[in-house]
N, C-alpha and C. Protein backbone atom coordinates (compact mmCIF):
# COMPACT_ATOMS: atom_id res chain seq x y z
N UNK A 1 123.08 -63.13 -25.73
CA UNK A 1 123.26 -63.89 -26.95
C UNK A 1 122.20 -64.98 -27.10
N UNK A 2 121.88 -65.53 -26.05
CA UNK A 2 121.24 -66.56 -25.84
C UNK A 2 119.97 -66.25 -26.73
N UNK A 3 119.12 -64.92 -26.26
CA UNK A 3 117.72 -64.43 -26.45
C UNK A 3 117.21 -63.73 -27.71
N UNK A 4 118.97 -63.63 -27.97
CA UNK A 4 119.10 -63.49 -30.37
C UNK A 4 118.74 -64.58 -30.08
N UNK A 5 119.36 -65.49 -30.21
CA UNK A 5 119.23 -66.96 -30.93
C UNK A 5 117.89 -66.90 -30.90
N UNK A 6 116.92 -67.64 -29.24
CA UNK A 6 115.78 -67.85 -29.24
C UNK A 6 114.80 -67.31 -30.18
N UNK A 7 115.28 -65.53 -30.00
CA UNK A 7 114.41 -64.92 -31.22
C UNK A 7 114.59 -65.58 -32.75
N UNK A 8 115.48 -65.47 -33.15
CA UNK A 8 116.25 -65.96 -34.84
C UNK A 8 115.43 -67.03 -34.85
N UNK A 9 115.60 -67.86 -33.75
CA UNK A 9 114.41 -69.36 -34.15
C UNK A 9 113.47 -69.13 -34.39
N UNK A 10 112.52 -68.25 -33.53
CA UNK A 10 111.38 -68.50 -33.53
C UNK A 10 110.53 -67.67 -34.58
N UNK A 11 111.40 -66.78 -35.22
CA UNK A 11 110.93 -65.65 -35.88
C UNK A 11 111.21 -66.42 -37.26
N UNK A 12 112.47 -67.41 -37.76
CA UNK A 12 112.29 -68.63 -38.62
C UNK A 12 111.41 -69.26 -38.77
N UNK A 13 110.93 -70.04 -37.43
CA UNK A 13 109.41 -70.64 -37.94
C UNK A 13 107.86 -70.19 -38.25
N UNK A 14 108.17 -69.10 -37.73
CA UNK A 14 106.72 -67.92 -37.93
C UNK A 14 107.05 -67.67 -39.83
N UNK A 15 108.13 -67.23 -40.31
CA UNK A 15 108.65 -67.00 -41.79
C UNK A 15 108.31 -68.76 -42.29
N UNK A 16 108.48 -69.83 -41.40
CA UNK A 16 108.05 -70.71 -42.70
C UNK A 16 107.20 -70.89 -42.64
N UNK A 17 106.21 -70.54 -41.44
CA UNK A 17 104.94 -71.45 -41.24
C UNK A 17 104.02 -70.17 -41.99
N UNK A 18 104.49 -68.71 -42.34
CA UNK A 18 103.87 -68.08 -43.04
C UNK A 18 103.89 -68.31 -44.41
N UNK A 19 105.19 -68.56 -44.75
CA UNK A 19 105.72 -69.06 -46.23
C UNK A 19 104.45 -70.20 -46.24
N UNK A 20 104.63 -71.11 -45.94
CA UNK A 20 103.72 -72.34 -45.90
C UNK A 20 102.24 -71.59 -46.28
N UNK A 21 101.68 -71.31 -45.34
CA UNK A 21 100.42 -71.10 -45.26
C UNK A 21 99.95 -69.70 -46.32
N UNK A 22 101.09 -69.12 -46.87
CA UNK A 22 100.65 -67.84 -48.13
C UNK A 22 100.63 -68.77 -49.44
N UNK A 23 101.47 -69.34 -49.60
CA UNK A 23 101.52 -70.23 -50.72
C UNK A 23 100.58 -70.99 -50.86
N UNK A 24 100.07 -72.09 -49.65
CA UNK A 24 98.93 -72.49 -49.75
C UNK A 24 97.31 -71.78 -50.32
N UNK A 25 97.66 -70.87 -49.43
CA UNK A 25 95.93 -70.05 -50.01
C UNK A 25 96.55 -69.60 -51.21
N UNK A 26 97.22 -69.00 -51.84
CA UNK A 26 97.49 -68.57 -53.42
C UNK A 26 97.00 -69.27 -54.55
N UNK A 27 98.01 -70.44 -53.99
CA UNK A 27 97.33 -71.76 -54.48
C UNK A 27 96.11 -72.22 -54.78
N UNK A 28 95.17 -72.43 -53.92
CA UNK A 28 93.82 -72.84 -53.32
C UNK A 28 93.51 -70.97 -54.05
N UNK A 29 93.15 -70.14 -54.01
CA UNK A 29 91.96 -69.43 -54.35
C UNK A 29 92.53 -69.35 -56.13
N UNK A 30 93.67 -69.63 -56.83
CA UNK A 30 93.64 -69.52 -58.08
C UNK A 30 93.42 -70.81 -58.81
N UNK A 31 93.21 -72.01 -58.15
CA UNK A 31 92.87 -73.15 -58.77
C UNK A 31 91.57 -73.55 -58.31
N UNK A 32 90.90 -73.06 -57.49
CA UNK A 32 89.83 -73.93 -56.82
C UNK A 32 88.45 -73.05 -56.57
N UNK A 33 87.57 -74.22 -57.18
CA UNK A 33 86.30 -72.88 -56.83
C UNK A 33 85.40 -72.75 -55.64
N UNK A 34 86.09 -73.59 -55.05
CA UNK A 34 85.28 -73.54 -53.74
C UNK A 34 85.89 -72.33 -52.80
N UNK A 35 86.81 -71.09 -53.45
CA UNK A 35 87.39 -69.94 -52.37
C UNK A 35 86.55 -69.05 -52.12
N UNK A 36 85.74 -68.84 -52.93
CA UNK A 36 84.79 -67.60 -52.92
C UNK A 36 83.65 -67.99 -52.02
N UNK A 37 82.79 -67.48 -51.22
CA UNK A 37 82.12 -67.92 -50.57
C UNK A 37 80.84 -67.74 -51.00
N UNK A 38 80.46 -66.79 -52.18
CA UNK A 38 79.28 -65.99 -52.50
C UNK A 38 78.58 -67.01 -52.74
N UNK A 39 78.73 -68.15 -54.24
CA UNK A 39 77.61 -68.82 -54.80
C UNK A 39 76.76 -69.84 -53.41
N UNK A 40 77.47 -69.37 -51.71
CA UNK A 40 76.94 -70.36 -50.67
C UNK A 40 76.44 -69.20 -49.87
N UNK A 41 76.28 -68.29 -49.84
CA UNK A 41 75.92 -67.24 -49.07
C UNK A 41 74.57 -66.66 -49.24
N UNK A 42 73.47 -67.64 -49.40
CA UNK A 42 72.45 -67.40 -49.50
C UNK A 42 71.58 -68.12 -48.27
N UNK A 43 70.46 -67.73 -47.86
CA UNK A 43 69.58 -67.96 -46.56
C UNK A 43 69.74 -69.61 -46.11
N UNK A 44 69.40 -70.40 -47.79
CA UNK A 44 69.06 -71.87 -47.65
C UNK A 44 70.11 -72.46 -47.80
N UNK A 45 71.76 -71.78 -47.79
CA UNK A 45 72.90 -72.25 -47.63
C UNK A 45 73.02 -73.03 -46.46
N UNK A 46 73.98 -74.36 -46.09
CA UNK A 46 73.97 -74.92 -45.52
C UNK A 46 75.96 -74.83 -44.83
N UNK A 47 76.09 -73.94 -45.87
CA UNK A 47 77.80 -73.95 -45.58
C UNK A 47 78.13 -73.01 -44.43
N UNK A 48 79.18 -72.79 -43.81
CA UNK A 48 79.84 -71.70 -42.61
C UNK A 48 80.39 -71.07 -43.78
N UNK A 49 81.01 -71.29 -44.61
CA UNK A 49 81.79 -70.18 -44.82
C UNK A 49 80.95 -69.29 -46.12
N UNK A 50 79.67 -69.24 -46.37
CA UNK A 50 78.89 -68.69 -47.16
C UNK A 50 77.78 -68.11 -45.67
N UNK A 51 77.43 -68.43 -44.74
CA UNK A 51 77.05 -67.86 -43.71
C UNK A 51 77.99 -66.94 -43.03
N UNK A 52 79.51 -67.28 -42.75
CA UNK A 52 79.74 -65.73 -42.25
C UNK A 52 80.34 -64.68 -43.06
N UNK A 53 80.80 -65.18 -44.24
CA UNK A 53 80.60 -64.14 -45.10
C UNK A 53 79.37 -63.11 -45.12
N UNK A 54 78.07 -63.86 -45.30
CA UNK A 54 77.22 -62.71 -44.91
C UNK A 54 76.69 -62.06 -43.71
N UNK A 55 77.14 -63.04 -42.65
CA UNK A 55 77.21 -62.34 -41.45
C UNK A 55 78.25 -60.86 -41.30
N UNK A 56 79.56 -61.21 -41.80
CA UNK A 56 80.60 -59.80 -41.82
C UNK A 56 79.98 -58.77 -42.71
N UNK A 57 79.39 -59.33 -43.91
CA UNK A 57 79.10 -58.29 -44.74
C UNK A 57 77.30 -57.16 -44.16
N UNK A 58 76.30 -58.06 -43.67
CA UNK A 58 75.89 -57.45 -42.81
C UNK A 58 75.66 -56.40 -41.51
N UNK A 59 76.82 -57.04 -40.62
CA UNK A 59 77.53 -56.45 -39.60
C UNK A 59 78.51 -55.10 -40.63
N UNK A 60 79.52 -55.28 -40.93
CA UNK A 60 80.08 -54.34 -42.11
C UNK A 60 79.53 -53.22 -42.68
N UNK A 61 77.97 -53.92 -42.77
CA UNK A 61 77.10 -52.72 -43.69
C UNK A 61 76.11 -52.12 -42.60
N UNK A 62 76.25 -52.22 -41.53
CA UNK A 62 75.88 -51.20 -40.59
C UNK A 62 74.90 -52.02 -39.25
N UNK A 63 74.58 -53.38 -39.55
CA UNK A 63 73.92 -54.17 -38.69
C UNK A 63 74.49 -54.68 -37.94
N UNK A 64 75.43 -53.80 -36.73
CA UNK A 64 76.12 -54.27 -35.75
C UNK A 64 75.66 -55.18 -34.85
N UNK A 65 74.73 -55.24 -34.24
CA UNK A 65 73.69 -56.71 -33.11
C UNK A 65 73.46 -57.84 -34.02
N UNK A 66 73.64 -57.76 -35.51
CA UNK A 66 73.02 -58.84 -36.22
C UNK A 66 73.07 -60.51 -35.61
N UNK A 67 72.09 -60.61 -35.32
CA UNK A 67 71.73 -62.34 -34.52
C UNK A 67 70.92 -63.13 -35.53
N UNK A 68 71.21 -64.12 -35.68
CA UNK A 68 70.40 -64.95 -36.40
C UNK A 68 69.45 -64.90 -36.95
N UNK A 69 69.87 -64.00 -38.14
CA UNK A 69 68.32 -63.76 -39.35
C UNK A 69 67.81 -62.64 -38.53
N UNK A 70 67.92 -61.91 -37.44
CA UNK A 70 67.24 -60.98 -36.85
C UNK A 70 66.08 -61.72 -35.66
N UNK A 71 66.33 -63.00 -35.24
CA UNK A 71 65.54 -63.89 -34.29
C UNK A 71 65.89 -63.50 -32.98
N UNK A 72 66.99 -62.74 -32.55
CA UNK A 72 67.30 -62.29 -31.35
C UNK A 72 68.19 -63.37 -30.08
N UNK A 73 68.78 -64.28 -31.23
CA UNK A 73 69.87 -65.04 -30.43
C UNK A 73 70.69 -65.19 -31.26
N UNK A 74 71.99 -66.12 -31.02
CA UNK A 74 73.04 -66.24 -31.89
C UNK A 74 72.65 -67.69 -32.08
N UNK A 75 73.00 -68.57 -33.13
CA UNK A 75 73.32 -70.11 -33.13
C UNK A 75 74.68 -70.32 -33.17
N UNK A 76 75.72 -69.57 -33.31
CA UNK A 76 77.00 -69.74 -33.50
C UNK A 76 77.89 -68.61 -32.81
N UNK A 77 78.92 -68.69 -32.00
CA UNK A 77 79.57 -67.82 -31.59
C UNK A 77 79.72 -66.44 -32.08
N UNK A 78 79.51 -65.30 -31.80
CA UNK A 78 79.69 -64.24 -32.53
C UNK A 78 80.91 -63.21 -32.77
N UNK A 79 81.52 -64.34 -32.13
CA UNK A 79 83.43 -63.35 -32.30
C UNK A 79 83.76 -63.34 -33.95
N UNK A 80 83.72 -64.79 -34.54
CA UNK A 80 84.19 -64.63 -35.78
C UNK A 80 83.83 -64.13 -36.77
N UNK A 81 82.27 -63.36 -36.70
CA UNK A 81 81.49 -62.81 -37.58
C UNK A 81 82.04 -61.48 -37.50
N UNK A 82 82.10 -60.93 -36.62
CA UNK A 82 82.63 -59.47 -35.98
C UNK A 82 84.11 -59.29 -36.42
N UNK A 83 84.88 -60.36 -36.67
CA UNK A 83 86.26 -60.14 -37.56
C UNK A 83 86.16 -60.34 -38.49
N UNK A 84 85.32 -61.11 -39.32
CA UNK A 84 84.91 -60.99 -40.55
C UNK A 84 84.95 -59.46 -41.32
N UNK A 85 83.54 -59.04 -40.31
CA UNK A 85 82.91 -57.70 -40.41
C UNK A 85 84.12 -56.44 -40.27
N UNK A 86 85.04 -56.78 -38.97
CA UNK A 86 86.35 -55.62 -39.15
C UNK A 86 86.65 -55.21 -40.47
N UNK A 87 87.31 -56.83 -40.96
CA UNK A 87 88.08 -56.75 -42.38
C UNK A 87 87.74 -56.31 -43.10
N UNK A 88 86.19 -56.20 -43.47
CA UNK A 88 85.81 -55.98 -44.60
C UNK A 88 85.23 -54.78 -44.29
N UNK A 89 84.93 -54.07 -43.32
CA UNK A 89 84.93 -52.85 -42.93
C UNK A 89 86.39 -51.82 -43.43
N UNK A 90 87.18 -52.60 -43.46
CA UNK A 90 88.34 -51.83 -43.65
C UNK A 90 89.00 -51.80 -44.82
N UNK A 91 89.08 -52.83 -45.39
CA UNK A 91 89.30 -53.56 -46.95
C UNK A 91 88.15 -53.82 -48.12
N UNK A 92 87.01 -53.65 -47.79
CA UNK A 92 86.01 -53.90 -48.37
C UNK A 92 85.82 -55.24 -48.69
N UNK A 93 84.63 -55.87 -49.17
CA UNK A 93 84.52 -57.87 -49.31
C UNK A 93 85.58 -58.36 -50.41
N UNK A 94 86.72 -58.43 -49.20
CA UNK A 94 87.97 -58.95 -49.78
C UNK A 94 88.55 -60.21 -48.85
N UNK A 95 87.47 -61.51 -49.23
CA UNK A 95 87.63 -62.96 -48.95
C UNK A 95 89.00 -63.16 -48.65
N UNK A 96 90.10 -63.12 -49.37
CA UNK A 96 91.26 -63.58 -49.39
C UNK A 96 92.03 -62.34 -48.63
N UNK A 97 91.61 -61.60 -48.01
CA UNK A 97 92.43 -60.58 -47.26
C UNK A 97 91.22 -61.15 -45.76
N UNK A 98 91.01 -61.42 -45.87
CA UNK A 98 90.32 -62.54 -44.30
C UNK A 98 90.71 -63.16 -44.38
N UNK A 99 91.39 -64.50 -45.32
CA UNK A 99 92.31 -65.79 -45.10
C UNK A 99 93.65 -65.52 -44.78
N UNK A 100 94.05 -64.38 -45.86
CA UNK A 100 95.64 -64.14 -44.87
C UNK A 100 95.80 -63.48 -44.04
N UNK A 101 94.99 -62.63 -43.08
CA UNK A 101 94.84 -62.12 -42.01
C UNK A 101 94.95 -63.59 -41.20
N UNK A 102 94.08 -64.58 -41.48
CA UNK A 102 93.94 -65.98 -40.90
C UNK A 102 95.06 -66.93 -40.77
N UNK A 103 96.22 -66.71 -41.76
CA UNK A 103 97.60 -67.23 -41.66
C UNK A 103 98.17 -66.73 -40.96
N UNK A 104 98.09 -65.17 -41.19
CA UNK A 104 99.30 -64.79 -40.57
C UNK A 104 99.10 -64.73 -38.77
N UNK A 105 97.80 -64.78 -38.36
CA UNK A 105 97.48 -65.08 -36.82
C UNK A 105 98.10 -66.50 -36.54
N UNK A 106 97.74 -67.76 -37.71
CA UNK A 106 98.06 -69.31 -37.49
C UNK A 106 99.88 -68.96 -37.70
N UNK A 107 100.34 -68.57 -38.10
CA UNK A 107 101.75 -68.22 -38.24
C UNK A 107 102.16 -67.45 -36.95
N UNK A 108 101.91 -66.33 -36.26
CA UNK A 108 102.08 -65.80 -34.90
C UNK A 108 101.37 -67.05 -33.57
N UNK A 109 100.76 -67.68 -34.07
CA UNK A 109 100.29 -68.78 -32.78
C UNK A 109 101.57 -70.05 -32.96
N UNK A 110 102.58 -69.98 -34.15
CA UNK A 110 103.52 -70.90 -34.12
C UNK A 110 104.23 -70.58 -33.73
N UNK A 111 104.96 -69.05 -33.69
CA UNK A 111 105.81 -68.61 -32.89
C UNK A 111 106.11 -68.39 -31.66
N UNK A 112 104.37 -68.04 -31.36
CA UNK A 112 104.41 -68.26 -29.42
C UNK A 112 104.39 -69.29 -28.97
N UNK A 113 103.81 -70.67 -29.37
CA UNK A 113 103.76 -71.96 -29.46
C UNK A 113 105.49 -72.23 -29.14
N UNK A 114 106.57 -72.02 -29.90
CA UNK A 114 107.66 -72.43 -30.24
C UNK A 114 108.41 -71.47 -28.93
N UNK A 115 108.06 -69.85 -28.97
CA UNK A 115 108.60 -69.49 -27.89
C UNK A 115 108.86 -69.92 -26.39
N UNK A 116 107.16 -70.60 -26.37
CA UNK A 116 106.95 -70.96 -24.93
C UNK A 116 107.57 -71.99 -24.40
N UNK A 117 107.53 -73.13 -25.55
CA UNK A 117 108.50 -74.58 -25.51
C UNK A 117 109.48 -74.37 -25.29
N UNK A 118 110.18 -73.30 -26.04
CA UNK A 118 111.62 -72.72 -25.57
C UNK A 118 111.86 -72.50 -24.55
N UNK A 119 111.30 -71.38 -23.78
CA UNK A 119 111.54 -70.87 -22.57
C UNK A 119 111.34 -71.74 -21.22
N UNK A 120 110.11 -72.73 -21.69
CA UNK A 120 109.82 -73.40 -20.64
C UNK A 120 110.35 -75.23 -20.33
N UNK A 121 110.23 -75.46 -21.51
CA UNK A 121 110.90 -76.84 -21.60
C UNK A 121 112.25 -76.83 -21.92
N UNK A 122 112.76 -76.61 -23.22
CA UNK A 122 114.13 -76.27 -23.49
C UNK A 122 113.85 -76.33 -25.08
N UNK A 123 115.21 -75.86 -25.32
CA UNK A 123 115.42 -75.51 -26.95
C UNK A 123 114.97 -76.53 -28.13
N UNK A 124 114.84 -78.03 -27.73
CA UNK A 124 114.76 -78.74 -28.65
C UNK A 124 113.31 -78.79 -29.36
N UNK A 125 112.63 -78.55 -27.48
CA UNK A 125 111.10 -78.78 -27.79
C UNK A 125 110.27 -77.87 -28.64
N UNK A 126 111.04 -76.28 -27.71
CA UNK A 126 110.65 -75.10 -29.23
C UNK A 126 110.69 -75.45 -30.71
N UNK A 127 111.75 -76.08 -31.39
CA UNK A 127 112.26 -76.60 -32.31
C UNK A 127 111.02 -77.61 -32.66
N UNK A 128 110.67 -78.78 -32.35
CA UNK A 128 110.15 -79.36 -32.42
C UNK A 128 108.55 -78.88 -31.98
N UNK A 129 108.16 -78.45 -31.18
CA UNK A 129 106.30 -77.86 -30.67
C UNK A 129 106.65 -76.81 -32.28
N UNK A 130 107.17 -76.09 -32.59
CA UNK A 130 107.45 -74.95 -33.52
C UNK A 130 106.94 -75.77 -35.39
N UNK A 131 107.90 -76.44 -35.37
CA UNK A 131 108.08 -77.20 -36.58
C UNK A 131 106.63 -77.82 -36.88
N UNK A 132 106.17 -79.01 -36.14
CA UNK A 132 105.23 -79.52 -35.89
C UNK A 132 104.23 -78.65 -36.33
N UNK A 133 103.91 -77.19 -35.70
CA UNK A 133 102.69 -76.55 -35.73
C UNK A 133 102.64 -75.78 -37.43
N UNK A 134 103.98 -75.20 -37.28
CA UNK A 134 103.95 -75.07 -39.04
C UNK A 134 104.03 -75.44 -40.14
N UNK A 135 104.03 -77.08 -39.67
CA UNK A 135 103.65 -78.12 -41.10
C UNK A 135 102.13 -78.88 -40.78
N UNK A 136 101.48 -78.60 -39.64
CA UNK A 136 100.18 -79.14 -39.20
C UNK A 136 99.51 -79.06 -40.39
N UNK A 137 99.24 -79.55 -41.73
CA UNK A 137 98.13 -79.59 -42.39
C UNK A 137 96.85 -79.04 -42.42
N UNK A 138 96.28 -79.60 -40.94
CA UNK A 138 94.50 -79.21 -41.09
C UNK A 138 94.77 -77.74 -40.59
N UNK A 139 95.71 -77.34 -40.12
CA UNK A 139 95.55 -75.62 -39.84
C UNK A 139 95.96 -75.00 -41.37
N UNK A 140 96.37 -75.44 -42.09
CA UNK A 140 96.80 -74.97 -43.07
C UNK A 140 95.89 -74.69 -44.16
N UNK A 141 95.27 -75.63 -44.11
CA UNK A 141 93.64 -76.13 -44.89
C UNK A 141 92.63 -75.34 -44.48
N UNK A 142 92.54 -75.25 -42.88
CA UNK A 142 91.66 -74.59 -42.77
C UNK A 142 91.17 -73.06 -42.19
N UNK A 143 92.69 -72.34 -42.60
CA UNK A 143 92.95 -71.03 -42.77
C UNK A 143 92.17 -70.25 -44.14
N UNK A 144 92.55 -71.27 -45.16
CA UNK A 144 92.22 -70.87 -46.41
C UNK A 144 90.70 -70.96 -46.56
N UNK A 145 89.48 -71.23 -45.34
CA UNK A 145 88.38 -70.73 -45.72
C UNK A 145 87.87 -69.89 -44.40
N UNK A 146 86.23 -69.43 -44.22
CA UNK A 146 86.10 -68.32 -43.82
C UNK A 146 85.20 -69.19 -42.65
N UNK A 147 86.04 -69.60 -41.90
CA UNK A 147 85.75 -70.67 -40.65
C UNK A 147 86.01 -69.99 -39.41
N UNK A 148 85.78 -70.27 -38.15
CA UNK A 148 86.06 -69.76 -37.13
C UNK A 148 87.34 -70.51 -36.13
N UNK A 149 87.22 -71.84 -36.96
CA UNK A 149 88.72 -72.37 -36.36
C UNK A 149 90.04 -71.62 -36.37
N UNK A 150 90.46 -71.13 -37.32
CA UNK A 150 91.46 -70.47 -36.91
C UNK A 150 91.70 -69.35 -36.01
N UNK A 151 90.91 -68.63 -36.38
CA UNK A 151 90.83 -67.53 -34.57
C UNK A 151 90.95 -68.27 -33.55
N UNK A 152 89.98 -69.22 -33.55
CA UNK A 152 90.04 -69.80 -32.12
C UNK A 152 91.38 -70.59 -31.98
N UNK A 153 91.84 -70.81 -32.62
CA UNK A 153 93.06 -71.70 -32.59
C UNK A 153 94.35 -70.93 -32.19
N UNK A 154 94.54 -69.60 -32.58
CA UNK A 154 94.81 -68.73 -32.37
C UNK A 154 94.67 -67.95 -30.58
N UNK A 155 93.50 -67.66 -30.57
CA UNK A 155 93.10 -66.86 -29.38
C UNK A 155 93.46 -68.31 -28.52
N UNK A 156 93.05 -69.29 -28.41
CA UNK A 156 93.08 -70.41 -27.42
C UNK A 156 94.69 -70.92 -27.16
N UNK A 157 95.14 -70.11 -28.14
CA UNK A 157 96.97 -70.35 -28.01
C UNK A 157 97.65 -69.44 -26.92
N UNK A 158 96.65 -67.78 -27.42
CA UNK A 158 97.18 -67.28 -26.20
C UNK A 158 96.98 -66.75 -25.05
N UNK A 159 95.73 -67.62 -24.77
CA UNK A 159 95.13 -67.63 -23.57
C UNK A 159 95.79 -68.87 -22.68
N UNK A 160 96.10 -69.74 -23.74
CA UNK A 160 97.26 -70.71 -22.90
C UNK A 160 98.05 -70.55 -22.45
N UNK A 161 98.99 -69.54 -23.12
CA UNK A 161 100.46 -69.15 -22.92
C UNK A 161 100.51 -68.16 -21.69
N UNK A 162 99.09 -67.49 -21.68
CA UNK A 162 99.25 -66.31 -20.96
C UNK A 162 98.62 -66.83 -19.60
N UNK A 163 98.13 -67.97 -19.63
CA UNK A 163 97.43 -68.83 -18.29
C UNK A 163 98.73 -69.39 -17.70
N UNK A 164 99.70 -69.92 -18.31
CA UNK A 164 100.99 -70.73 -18.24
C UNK A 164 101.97 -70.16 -17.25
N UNK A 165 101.83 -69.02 -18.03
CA UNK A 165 103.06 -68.39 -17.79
C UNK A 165 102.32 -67.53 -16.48
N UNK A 166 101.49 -66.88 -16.46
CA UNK A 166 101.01 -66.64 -15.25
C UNK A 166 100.93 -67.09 -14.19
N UNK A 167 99.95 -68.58 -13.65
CA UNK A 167 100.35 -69.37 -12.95
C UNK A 167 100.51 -70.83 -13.32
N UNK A 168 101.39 -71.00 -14.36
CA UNK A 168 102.07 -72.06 -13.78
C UNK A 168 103.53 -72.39 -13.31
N UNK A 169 104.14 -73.18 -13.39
CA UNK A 169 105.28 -73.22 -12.35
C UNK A 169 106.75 -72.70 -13.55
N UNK A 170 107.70 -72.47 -12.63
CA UNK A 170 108.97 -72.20 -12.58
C UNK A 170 109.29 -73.23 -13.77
N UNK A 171 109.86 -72.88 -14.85
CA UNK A 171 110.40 -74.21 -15.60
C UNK A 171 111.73 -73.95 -15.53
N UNK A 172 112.13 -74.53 -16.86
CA UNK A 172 113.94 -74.88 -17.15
C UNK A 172 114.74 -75.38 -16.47
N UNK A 173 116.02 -75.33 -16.70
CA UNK A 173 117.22 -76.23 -15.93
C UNK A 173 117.67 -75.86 -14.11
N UNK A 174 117.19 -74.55 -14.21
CA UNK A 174 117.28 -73.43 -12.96
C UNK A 174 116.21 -74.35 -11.97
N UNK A 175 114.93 -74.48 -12.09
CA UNK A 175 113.98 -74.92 -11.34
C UNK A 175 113.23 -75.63 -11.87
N UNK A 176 113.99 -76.86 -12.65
CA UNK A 176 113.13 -78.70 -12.34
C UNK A 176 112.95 -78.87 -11.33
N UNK A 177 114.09 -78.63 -10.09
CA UNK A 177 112.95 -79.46 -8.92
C UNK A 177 112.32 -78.63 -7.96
N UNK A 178 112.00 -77.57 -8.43
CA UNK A 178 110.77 -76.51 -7.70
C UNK A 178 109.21 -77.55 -8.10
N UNK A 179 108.45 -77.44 -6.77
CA UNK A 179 107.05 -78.11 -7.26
C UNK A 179 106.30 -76.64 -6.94
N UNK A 180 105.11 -76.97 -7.51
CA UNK A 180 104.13 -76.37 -7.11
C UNK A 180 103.68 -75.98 -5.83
């Protein structure tokens, strides 16, 4: 019974922190003109999210090694260009199907976030680490453009969880006073 509940919670805050974060970008790409990335996606652009737009769409269109202008290094990590490039490999240059791909990862990093608090601290903290992460603002903000923060925010969630829980120690009421 216990591990309904836990689930019911945590699968609640993933539903609001998705609710949250779909509404937001809906919002933001039908009122605002800064969603589209194209009119910045030119060489002497100075923006990220008009640079990996054309980084995915490059990569996408068959220039898988693509490195910096073709200079033969990267200046910027090359994970987020390469998910760019998935999406739109698969969906075609569909900006806003890369942002909610981008929620709904920031929405699954609240749930494991909330799970782990659960399991490891206790119920309140899930509740609270959970809540917290799905009203966080700047993740919310900055889902809705074509940035590399949210992956990483994401991937660095569950490389935590999965470092944690691997080796770190015994939690809950069973073994507080187990040390290391």
């Amino acid at each position: 019974m216990k591990r309904r509940r836990d689930l019911t919670v945590v699968l609640g805050l993933v539903v609001v922190a998705l609710g949250i974060r779909v509404a937001h970008q809906v919002a933001f790409a039908s009122a605002s003109p800064f969603f589209d990335p194209a009119p910045w996606n030119s060489p002497s652009s100075p923006l990220d999210t008009g640079e990996y737009d054309r980084w995915g769409m490059q990569i996408a269109n068959g220039d898988r090694w693509w490195t910096d202008h073709g200079q033969g290094h990267y200046f910027q990590s090359p994970v987020y260009p390469y998910f760019v490039a998935a999406v739109y490999t698969l969906a075609g240059r569909w900006v806003f199907g890369v942002t909610l791909l981008q929620a709904l990862l920031g929405a699954c990093g609240v749930g494991l976030l909330a799970w782990w608090a659960r399991r490891r601290i206790s119920p309140l903290a899930g509740w609270v680490a959970g809540g917290v992460a799905a009203l966080a603002a700047p993740d919310v903000f900055y889902e809705t453009f074509l940035l590399k923060e949210p992956l990483a925010t994401f991937l660095l969630t569950v490389a935590l969880v999965a470092t944690l829980e691997t080796f770190g120690p015994a939690a809950g009421p069973e073994a507080r006073d187990r040390r290391w």
